[in-house]
N, C-alpha and C. Protein backbone atom coordinates (compact mmCIF):
# COMPACT_ATOMS: atom_id res chain seq x y z
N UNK A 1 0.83 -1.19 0.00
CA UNK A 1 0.00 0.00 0.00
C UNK A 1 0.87 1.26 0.00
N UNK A 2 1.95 1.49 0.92
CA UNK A 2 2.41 2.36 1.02
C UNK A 2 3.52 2.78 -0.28
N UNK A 3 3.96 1.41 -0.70
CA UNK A 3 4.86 1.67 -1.81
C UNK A 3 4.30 1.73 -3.32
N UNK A 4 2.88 1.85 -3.48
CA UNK A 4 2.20 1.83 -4.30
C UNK A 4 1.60 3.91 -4.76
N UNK A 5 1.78 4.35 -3.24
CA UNK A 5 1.54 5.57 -2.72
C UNK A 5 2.84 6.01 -2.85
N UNK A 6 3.99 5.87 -2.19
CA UNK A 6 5.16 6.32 -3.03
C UNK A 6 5.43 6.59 -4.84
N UNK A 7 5.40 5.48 -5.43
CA UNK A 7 5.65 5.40 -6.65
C UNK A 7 4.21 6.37 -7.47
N UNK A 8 3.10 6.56 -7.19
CA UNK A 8 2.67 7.36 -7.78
C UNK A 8 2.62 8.92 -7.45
N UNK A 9 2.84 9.13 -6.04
CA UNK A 9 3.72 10.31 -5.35
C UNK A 9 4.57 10.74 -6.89
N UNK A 10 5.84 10.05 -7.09
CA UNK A 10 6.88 10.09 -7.54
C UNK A 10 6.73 10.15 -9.30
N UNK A 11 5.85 9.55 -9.41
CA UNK A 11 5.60 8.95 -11.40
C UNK A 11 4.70 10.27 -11.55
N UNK A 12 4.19 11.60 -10.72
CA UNK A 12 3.48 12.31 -10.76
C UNK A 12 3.84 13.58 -11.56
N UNK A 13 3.36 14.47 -12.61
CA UNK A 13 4.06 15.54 -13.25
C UNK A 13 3.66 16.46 -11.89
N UNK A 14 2.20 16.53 -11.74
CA UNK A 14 1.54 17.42 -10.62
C UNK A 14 1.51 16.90 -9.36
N UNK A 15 2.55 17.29 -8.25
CA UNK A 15 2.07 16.49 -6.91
C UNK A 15 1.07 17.43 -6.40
N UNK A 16 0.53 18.42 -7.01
CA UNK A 16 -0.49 18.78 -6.16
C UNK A 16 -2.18 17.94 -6.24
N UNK A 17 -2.26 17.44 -7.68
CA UNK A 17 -3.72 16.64 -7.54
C UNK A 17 -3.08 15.18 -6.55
N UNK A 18 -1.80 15.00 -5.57
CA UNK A 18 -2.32 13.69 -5.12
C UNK A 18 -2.78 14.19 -3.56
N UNK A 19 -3.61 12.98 -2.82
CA UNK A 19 -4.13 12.78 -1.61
C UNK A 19 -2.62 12.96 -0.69
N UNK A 20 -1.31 12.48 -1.04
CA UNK A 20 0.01 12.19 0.13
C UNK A 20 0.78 13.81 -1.20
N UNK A 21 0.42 14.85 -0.27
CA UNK A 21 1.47 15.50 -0.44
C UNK A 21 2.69 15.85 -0.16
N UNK A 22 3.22 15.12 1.03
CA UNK A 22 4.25 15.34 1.32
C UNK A 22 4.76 13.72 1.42
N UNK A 23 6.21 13.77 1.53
CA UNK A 23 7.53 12.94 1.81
C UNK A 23 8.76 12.89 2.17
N UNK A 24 8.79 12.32 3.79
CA UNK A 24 9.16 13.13 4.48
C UNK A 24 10.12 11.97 5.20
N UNK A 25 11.69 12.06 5.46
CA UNK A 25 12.17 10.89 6.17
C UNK A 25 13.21 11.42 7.57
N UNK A 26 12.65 11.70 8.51
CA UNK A 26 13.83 12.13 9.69
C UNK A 26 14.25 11.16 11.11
N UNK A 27 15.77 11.48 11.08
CA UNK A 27 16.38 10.32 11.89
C UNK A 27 16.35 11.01 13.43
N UNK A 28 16.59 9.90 14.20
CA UNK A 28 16.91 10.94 15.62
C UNK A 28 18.35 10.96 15.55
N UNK A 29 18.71 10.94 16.83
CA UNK A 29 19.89 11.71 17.41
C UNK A 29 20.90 10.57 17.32
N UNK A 30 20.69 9.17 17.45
CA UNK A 30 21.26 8.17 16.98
C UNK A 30 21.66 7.64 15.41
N UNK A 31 21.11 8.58 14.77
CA UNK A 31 20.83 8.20 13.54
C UNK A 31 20.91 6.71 12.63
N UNK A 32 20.56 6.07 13.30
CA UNK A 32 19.92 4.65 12.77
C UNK A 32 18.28 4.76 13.21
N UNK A 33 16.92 5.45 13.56
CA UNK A 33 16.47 5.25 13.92
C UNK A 33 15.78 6.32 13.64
N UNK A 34 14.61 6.62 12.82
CA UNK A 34 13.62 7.53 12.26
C UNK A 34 12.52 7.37 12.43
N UNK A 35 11.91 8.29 11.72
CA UNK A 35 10.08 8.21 10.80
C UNK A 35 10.49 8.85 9.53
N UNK A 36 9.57 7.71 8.64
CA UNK A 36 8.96 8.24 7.56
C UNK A 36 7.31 8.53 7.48
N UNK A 37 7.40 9.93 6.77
CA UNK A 37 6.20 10.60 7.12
C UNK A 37 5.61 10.28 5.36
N UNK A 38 4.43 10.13 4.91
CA UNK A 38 3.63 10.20 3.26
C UNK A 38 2.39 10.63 3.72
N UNK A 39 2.21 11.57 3.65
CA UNK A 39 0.75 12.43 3.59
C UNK A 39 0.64 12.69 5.21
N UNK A 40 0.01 12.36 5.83
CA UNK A 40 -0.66 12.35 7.21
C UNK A 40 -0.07 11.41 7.94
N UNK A 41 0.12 10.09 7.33
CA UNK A 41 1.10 8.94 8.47
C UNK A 41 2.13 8.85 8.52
N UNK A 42 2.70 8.39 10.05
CA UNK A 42 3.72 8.30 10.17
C UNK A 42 3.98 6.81 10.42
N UNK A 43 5.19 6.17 9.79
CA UNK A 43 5.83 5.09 9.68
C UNK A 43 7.43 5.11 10.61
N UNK A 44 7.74 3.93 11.69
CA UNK A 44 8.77 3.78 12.18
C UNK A 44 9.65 3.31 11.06
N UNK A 45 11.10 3.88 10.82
CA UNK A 45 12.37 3.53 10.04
C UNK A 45 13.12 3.54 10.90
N UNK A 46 14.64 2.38 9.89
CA UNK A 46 15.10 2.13 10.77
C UNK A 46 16.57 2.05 9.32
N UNK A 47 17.84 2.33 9.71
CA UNK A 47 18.84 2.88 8.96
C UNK A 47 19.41 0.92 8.89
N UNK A 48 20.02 0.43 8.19
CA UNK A 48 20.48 -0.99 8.45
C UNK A 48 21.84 -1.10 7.16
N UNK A 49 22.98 -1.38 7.59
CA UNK A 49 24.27 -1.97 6.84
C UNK A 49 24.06 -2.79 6.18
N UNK A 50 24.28 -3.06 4.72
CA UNK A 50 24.05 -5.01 3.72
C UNK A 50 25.48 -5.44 4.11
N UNK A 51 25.26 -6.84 4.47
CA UNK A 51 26.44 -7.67 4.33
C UNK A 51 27.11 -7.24 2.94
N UNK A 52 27.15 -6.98 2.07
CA UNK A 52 27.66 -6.84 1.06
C UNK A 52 27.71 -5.37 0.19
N UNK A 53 28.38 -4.45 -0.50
CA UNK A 53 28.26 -3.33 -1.16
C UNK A 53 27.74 -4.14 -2.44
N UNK A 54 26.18 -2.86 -2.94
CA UNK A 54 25.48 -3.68 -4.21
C UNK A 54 25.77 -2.15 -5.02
N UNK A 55 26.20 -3.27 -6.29
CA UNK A 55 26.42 -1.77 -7.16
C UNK A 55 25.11 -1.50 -8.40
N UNK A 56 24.83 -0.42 -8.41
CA UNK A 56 23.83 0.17 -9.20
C UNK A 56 23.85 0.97 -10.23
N UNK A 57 23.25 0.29 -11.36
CA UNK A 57 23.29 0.65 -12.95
C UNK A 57 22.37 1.17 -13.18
N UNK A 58 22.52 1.94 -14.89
CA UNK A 58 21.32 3.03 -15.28
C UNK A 58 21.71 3.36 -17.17
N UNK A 59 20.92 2.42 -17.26
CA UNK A 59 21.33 2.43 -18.96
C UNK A 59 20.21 3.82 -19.69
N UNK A 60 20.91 4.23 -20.52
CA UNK A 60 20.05 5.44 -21.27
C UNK A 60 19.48 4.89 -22.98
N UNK A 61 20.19 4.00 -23.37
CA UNK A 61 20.09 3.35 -24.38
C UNK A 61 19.34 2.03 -24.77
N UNK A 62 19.55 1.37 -23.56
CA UNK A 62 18.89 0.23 -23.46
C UNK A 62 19.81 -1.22 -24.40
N UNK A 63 21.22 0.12 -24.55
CA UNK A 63 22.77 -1.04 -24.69
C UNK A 63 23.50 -1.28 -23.66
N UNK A 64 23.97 0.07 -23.17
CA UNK A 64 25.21 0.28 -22.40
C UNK A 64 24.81 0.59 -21.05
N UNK A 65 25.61 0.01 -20.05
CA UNK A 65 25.21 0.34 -18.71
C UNK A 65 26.18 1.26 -18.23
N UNK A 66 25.86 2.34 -17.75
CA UNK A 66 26.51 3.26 -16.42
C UNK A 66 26.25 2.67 -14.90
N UNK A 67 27.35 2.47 -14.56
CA UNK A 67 27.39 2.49 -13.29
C UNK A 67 27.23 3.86 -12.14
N UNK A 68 26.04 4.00 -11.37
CA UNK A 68 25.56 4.92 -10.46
C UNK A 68 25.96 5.05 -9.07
N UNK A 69 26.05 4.31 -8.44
CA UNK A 69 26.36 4.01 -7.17
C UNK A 69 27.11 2.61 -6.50
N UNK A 70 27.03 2.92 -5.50
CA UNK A 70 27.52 1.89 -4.81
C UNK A 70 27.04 2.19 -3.13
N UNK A 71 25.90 0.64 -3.13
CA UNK A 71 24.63 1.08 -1.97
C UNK A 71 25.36 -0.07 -0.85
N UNK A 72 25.62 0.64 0.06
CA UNK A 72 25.82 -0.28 1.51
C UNK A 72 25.29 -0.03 2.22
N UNK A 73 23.76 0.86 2.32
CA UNK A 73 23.25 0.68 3.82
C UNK A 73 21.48 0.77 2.67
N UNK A 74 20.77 0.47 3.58
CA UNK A 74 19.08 0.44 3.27
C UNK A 74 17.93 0.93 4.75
N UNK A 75 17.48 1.80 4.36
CA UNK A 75 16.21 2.23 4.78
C UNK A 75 14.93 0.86 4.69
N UNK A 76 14.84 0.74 5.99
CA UNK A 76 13.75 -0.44 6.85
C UNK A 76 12.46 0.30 7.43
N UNK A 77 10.92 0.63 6.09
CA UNK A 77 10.61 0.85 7.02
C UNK A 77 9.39 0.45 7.64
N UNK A 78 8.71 0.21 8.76
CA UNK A 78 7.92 -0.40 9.12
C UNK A 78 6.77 -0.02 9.81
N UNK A 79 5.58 -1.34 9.46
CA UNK A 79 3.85 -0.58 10.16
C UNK A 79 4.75 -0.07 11.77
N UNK A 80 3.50 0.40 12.24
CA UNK A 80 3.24 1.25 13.65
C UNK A 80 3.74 -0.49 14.49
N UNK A 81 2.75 -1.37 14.57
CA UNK A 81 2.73 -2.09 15.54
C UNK A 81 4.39 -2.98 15.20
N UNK A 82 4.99 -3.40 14.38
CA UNK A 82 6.04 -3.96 14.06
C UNK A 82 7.42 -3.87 15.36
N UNK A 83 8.00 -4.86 15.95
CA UNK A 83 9.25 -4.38 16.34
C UNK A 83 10.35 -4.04 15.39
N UNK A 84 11.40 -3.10 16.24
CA UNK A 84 12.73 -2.69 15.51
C UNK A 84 13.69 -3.66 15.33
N UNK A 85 14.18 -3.79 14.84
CA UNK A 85 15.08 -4.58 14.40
C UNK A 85 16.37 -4.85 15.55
N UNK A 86 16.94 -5.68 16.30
CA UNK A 86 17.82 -5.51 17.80
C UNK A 86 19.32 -5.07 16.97
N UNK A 87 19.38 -5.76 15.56
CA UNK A 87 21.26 -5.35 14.91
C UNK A 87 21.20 -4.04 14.15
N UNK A 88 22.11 -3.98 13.64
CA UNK A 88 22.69 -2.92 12.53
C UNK A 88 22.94 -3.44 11.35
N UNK A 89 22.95 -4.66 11.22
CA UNK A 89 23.16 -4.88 9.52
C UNK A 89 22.00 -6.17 9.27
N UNK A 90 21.85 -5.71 8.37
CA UNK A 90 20.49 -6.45 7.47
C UNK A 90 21.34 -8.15 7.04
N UNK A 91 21.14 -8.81 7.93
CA UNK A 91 21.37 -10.52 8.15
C UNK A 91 21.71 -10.94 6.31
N UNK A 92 20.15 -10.67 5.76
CA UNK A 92 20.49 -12.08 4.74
C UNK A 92 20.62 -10.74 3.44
N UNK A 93 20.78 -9.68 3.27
CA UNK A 93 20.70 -9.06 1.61
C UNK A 93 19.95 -8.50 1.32
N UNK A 94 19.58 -8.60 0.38
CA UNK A 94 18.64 -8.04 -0.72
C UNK A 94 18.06 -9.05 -1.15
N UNK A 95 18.80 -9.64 -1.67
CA UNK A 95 18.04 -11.19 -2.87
C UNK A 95 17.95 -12.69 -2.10
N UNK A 96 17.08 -13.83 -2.08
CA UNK A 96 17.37 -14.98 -1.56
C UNK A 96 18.98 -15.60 -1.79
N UNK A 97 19.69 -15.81 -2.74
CA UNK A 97 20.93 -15.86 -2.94
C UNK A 97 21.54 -15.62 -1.56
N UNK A 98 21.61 -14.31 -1.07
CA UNK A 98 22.60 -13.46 -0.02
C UNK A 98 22.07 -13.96 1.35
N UNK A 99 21.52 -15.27 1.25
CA UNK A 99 20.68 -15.67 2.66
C UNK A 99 22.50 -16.35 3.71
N UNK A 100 21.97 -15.74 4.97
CA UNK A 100 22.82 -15.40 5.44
C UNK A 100 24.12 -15.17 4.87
N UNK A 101 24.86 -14.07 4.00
CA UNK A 101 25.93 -14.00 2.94
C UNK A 101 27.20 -13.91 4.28
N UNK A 102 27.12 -13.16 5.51
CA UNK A 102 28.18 -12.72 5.92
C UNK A 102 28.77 -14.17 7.07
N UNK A 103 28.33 -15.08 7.19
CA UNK A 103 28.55 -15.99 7.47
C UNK A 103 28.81 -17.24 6.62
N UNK A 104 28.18 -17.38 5.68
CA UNK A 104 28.16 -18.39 4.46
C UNK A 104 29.86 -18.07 3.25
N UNK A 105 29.78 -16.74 3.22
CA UNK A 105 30.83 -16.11 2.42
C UNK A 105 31.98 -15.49 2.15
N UNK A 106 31.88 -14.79 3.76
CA UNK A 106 33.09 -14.17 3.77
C UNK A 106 33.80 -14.49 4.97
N UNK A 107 35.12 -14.53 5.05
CA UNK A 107 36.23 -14.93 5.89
C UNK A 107 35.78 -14.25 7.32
N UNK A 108 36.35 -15.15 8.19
CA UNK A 108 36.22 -14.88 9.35
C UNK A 108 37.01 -14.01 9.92
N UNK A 109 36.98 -13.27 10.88
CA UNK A 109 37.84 -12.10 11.42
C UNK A 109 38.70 -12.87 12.67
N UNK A 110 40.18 -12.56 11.94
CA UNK A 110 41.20 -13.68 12.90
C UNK A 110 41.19 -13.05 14.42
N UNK A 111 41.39 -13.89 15.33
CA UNK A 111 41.65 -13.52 16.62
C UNK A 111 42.73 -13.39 17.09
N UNK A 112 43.17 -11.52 17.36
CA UNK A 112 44.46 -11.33 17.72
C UNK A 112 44.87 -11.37 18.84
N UNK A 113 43.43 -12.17 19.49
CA UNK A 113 44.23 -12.14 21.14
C UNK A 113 45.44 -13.42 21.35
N UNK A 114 45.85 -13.96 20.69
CA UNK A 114 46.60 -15.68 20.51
C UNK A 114 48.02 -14.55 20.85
């Protein structure tokens, strides 16, 4: 619902004929830990690290890809009644693939107490 209300927010020439005029995302003082505001409601967010840096393309041609970014953290955000999340980094990814990636994939962090 809500991301259905975003994207036509956004796909809009006129945001004044929509019902959610505003869009609105502020963190507190911790900054992992917000609201996102779309029209009148407010939604708990929550800031979260990917096991992995995902890189992001943007073809103009529909040949050649440009590379845009490079995304390592994601915006979580969630109904009213939902709990917060207890970590800082988002466990399994983006895609089923990346299910648990930072345990399954990458090297373990040696112990320099020896």
């Amino acid at each position: 619902n809500v991301a259905e209300r975003i994207e036509r927010l956004l796909n809009e020439n006129n945001a004044s004929s929509s019902e959610d005029k505003s869009l609105d995302l502020q963190f507190g003082e911790d900054g992992r830990s917000g609201t996102f505001v779309i029209g009148d409601e407010h939604f708990p967010a929550s800031l979260l690290d990917l096991p992995a840096v995902v890189e992001s393309y943007k073809t103009y041609d529909d040949n050649s890809l440009v590379k845009t970014a490079d995304i390592g953290q994601m915006i979580m955000v969630r109904e009213s009644g939902d709990a917060a999340p207890d970590v800082i980094e988002c466990r399994h990814g983006l895609t089923p693939p990346m299910r648990d990636a930072r345990k399954r994939r990458f090297r373990r962090e040696p112990d320099l107490n020896v």
